[in-house]
C-alpha atoms as a PDB file:
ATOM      1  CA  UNK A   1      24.670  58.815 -23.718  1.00  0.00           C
ATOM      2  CA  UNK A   2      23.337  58.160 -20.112  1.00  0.00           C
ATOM      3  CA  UNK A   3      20.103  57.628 -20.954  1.00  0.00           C
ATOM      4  CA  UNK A   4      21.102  55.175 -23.965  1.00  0.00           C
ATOM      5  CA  UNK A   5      23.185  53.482 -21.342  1.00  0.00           C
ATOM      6  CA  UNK A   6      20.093  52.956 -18.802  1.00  0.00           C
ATOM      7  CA  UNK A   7      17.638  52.363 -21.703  1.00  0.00           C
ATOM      8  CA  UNK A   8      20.432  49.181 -22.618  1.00  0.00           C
ATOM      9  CA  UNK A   9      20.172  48.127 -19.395  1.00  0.00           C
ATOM     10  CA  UNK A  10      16.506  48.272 -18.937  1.00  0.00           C
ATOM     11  CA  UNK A  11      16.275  46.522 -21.844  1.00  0.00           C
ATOM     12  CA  UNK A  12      18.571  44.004 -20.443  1.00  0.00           C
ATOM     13  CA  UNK A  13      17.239  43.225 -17.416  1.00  0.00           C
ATOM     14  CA  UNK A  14      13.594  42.871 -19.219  1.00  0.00           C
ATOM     15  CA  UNK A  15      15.285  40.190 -21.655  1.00  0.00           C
ATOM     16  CA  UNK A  16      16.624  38.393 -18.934  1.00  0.00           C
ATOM     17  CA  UNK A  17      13.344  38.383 -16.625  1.00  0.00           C
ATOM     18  CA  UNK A  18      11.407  37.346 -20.055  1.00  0.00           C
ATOM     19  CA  UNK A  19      14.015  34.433 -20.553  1.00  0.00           C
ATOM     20  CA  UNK A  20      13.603  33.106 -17.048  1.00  0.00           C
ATOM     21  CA  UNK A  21       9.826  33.247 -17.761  1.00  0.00           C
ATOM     22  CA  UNK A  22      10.122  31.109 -20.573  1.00  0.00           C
ATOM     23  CA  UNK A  23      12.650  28.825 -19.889  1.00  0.00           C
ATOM     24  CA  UNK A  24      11.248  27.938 -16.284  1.00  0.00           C
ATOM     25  CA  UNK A  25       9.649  24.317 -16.689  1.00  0.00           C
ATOM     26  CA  UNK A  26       6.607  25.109 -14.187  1.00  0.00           C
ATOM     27  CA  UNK A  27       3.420  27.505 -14.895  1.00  0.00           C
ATOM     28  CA  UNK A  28       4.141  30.929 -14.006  1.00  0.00           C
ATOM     29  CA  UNK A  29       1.660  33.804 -14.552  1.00  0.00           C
ATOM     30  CA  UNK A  30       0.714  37.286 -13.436  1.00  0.00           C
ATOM     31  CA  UNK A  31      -2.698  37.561 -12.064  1.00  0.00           C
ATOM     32  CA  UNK A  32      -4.551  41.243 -11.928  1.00  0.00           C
ATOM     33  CA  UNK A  33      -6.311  42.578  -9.133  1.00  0.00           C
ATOM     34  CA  UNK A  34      -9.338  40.976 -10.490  1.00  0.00           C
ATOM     35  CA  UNK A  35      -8.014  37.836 -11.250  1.00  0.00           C
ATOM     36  CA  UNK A  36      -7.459  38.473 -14.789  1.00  0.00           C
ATOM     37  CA  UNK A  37      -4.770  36.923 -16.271  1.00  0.00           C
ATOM     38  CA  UNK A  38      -1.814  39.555 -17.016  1.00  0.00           C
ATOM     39  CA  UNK A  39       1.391  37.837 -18.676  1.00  0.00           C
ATOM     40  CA  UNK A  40       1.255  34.137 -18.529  1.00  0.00           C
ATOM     41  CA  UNK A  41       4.552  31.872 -19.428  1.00  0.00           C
ATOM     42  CA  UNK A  42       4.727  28.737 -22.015  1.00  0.00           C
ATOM     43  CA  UNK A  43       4.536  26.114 -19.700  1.00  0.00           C
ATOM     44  CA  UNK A  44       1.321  27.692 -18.632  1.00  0.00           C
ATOM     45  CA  UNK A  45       0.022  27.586 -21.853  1.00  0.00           C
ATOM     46  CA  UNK A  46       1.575  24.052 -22.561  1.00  0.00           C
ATOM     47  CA  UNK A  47      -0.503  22.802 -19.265  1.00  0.00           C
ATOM     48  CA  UNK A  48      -3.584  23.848 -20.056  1.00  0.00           C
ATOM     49  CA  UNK A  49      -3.678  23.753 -23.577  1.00  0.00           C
ATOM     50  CA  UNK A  50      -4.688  27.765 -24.066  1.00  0.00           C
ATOM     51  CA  UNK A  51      -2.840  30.302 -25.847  1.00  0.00           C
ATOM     52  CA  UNK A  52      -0.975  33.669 -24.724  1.00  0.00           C
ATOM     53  CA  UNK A  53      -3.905  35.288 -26.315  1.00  0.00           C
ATOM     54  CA  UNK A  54      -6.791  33.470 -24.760  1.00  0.00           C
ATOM     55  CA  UNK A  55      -4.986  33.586 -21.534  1.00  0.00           C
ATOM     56  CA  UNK A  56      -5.562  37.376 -21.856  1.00  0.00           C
ATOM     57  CA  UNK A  57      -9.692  37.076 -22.146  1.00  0.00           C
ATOM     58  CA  UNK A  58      -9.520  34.407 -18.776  1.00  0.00           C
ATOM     59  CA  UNK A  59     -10.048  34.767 -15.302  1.00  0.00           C
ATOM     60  CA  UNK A  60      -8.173  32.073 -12.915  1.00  0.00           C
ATOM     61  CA  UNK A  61     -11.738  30.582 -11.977  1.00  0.00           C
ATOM     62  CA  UNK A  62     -12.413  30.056 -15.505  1.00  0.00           C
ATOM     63  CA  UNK A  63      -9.793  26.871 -15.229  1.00  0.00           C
ATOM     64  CA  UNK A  64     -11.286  25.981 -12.014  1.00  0.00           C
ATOM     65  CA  UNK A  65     -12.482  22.365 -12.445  1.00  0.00           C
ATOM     66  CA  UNK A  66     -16.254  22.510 -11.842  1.00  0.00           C
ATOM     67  CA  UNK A  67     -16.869  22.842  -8.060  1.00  0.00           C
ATOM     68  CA  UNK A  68     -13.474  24.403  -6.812  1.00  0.00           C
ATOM     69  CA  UNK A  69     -13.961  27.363  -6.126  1.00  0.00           C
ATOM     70  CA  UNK A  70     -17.407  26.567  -4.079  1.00  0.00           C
ATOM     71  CA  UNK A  71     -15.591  23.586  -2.030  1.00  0.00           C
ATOM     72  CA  UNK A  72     -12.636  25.818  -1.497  1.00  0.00           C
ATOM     73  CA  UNK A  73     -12.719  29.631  -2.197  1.00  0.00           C
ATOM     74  CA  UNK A  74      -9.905  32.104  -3.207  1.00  0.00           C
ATOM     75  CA  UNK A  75      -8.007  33.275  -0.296  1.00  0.00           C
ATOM     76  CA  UNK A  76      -6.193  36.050  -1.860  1.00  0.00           C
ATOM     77  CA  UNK A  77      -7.477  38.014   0.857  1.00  0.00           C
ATOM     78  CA  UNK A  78      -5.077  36.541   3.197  1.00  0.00           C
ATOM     79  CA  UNK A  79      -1.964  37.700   1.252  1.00  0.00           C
ATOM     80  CA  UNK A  80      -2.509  41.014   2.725  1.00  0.00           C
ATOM     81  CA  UNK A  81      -1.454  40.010   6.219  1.00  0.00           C
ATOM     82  CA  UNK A  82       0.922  36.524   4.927  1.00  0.00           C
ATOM     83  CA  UNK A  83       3.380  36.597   2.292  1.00  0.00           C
ATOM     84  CA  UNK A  84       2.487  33.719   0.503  1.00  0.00           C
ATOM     85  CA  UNK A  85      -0.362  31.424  -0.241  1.00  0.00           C
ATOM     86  CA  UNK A  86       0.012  27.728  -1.024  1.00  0.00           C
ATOM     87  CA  UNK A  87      -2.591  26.048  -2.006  1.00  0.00           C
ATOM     88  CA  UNK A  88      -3.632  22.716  -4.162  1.00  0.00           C
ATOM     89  CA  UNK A  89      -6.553  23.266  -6.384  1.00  0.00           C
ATOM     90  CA  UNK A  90      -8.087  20.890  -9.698  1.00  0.00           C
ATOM     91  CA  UNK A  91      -8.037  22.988 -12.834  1.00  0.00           C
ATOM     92  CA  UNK A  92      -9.308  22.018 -16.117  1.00  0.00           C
ATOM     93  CA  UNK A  93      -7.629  22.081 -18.790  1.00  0.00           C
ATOM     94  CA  UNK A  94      -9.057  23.343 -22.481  1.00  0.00           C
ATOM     95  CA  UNK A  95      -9.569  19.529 -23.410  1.00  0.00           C
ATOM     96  CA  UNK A  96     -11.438  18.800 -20.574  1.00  0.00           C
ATOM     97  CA  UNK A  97      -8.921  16.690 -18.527  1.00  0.00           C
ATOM     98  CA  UNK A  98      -9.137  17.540 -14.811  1.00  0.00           C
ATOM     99  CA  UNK A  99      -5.079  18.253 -12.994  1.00  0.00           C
ATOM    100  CA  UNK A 100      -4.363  18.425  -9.283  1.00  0.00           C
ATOM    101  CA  UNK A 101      -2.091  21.557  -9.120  1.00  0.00           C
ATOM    102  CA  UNK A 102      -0.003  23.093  -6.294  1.00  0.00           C
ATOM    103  CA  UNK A 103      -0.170  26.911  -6.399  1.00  0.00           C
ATOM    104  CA  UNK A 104       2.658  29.443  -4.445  1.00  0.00           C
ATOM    105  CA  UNK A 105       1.333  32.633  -4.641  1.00  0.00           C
ATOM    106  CA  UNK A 106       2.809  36.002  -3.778  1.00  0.00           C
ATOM    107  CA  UNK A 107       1.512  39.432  -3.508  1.00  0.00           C
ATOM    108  CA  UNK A 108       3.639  41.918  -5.429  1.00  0.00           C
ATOM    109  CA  UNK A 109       5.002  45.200  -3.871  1.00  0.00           C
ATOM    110  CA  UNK A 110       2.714  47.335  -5.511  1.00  0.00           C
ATOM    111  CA  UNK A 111      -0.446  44.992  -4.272  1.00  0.00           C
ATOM    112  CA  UNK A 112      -2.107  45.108  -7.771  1.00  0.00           C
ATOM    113  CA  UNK A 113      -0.572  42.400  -9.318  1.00  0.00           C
ATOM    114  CA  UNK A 114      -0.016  38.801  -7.755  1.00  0.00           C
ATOM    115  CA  UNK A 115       2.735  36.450  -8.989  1.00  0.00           C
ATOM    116  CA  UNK A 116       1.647  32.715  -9.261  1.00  0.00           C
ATOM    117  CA  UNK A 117       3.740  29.692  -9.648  1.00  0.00           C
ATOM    118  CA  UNK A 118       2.390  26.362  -9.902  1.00  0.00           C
ATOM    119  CA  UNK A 119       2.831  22.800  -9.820  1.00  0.00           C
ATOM    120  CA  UNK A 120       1.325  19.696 -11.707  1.00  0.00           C
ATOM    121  CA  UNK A 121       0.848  17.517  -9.022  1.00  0.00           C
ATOM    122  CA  UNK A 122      -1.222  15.080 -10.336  1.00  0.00           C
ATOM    123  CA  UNK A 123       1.088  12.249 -10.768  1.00  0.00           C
ATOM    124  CA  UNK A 124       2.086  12.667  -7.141  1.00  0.00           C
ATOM    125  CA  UNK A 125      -1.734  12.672  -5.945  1.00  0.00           C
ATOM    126  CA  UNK A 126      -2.031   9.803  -7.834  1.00  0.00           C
ATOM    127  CA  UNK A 127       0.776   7.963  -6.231  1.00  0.00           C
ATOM    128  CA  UNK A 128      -0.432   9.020  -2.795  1.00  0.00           C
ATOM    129  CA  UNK A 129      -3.958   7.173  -3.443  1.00  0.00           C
ATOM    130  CA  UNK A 130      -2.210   4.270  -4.439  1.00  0.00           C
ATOM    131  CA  UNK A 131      -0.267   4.263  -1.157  1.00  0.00           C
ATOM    132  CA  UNK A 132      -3.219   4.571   0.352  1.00  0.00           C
ATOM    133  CA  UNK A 133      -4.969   2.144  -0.678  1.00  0.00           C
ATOM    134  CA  UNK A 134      -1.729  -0.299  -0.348  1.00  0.00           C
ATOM    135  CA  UNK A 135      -1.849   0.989   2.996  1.00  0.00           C
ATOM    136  CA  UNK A 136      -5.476   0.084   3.932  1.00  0.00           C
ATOM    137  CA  UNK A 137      -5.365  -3.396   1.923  1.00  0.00           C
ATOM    138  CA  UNK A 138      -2.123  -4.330   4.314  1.00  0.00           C
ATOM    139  CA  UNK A 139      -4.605  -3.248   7.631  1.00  0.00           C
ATOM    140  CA  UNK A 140      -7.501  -4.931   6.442  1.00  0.00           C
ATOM    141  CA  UNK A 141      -5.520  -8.394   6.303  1.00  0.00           C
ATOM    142  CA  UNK A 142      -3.247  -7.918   9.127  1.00  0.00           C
ATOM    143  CA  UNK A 143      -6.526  -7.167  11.166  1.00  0.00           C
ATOM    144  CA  UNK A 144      -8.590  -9.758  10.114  1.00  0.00           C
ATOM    145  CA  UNK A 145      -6.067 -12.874   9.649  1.00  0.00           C
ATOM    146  CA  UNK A 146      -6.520 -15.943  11.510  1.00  0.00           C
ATOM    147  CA  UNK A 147      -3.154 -16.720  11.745  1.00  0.00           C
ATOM    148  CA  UNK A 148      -0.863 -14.003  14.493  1.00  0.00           C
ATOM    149  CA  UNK A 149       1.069 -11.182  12.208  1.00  0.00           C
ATOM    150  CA  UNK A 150       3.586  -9.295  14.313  1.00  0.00           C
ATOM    151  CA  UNK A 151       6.256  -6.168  13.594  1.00  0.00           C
ATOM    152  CA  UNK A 152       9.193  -5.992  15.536  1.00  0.00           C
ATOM    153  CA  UNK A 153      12.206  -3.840  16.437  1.00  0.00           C
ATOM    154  CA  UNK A 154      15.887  -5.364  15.204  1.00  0.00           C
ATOM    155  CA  UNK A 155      16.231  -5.717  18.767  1.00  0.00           C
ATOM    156  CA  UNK A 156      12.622  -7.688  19.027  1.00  0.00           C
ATOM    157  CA  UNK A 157      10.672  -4.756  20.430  1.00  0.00           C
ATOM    158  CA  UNK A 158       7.358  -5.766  19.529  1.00  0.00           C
ATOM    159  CA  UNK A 159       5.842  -2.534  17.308  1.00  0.00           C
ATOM    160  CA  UNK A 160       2.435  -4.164  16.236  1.00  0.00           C
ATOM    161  CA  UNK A 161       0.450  -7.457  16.579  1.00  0.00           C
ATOM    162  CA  UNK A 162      -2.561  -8.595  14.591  1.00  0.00           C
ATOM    163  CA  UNK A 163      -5.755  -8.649  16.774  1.00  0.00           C
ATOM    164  CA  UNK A 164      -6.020 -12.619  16.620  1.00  0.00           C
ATOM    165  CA  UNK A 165      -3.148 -12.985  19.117  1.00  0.00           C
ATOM    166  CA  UNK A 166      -5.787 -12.958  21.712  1.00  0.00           C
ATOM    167  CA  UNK A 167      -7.636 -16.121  20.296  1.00  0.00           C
ATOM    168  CA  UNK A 168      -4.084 -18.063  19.955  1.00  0.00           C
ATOM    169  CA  UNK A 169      -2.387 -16.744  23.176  1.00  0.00           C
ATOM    170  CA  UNK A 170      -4.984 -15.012  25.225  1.00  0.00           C
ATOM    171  CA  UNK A 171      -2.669 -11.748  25.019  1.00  0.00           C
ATOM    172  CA  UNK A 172      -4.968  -8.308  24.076  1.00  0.00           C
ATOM    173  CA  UNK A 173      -2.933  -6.526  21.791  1.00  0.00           C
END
């Protein structure tokens, strides 16, 4: 009867971890020592368009987008002395369509097995590059105007002032 009662609960507690897996709305997979994949989730197979079964013939570079790994290599290495590892990598999915993607990864306990959870973050990245090129549009006319641009304070602190303020006023920024 006691072992009926711990088998229930092992069974449990596997049910549970399983529904977490596949209810979770980010990419989370089990990599092996080699970096073959071990147990991957349904929003990692959603992502990248593979399935549970062709997960299981994949290594993580093999979604690498061409390039990756050479401009940035793994650092698993560095999960021996740091608990985590965050990194942003491109990955490519099985279309061909090339994702920015935010990694957390963890060493588990028994250091044979690393826990990965990651991130589309391409949206974001895209965002960001639109910012920044907002950004650099806004500083390319405010320094080249003719005409004097200025930022100030609520209480008139002057913050910035557009280079041609010396031609107008004689003033140097």
């Amino acid at each position: 009867k006691h072992l009926k009662t711990n088998k229930d609960k092992i069974t449990e507690i596997g049910e549970r971890y399983r529904s977490l897996l596949e209810h979770a709305g980010d990419p989370i997979f089990l990599l092996n020592e080699d970096t073959t994949f071990n147990e991957v989730n349904m929003s990692t197979c959603n992502l990248l368009g593979y399935s549970e079964e062709k997960f299981q013939l994949m290594k993580l570079a093999d979604i690498f987008a061409p390039g990756e790994i050479e401009r940035l290599p793994l650092q698993l290495h560095t999960l021996l002395t740091n608990k985590t590892l965050l990194t942003e990598r491109k990955w490519k999915k099985r279309d061909g369509t090339l994702i920015d993607i935010e990694v957390n990864v963890s060493l588990l306990e028994n250091k044979k097995k690393y826990l990965c959870i990651a991130r589309d973050v391409t949206e974001r990245k895209r965002i960001e590059e639109k910012i920044k090129e907002s950004e650099k549009k806004y500083r390319n006319i405010f320094e080249n105007a003719q005409d004097v641009f200025y930022q100030t304070t609520i209480d008139g602190i002057i913050l910035d002032v557009s280079p041609s303020l010396k031609n107008h006023l004689g003033y140097e920024r």
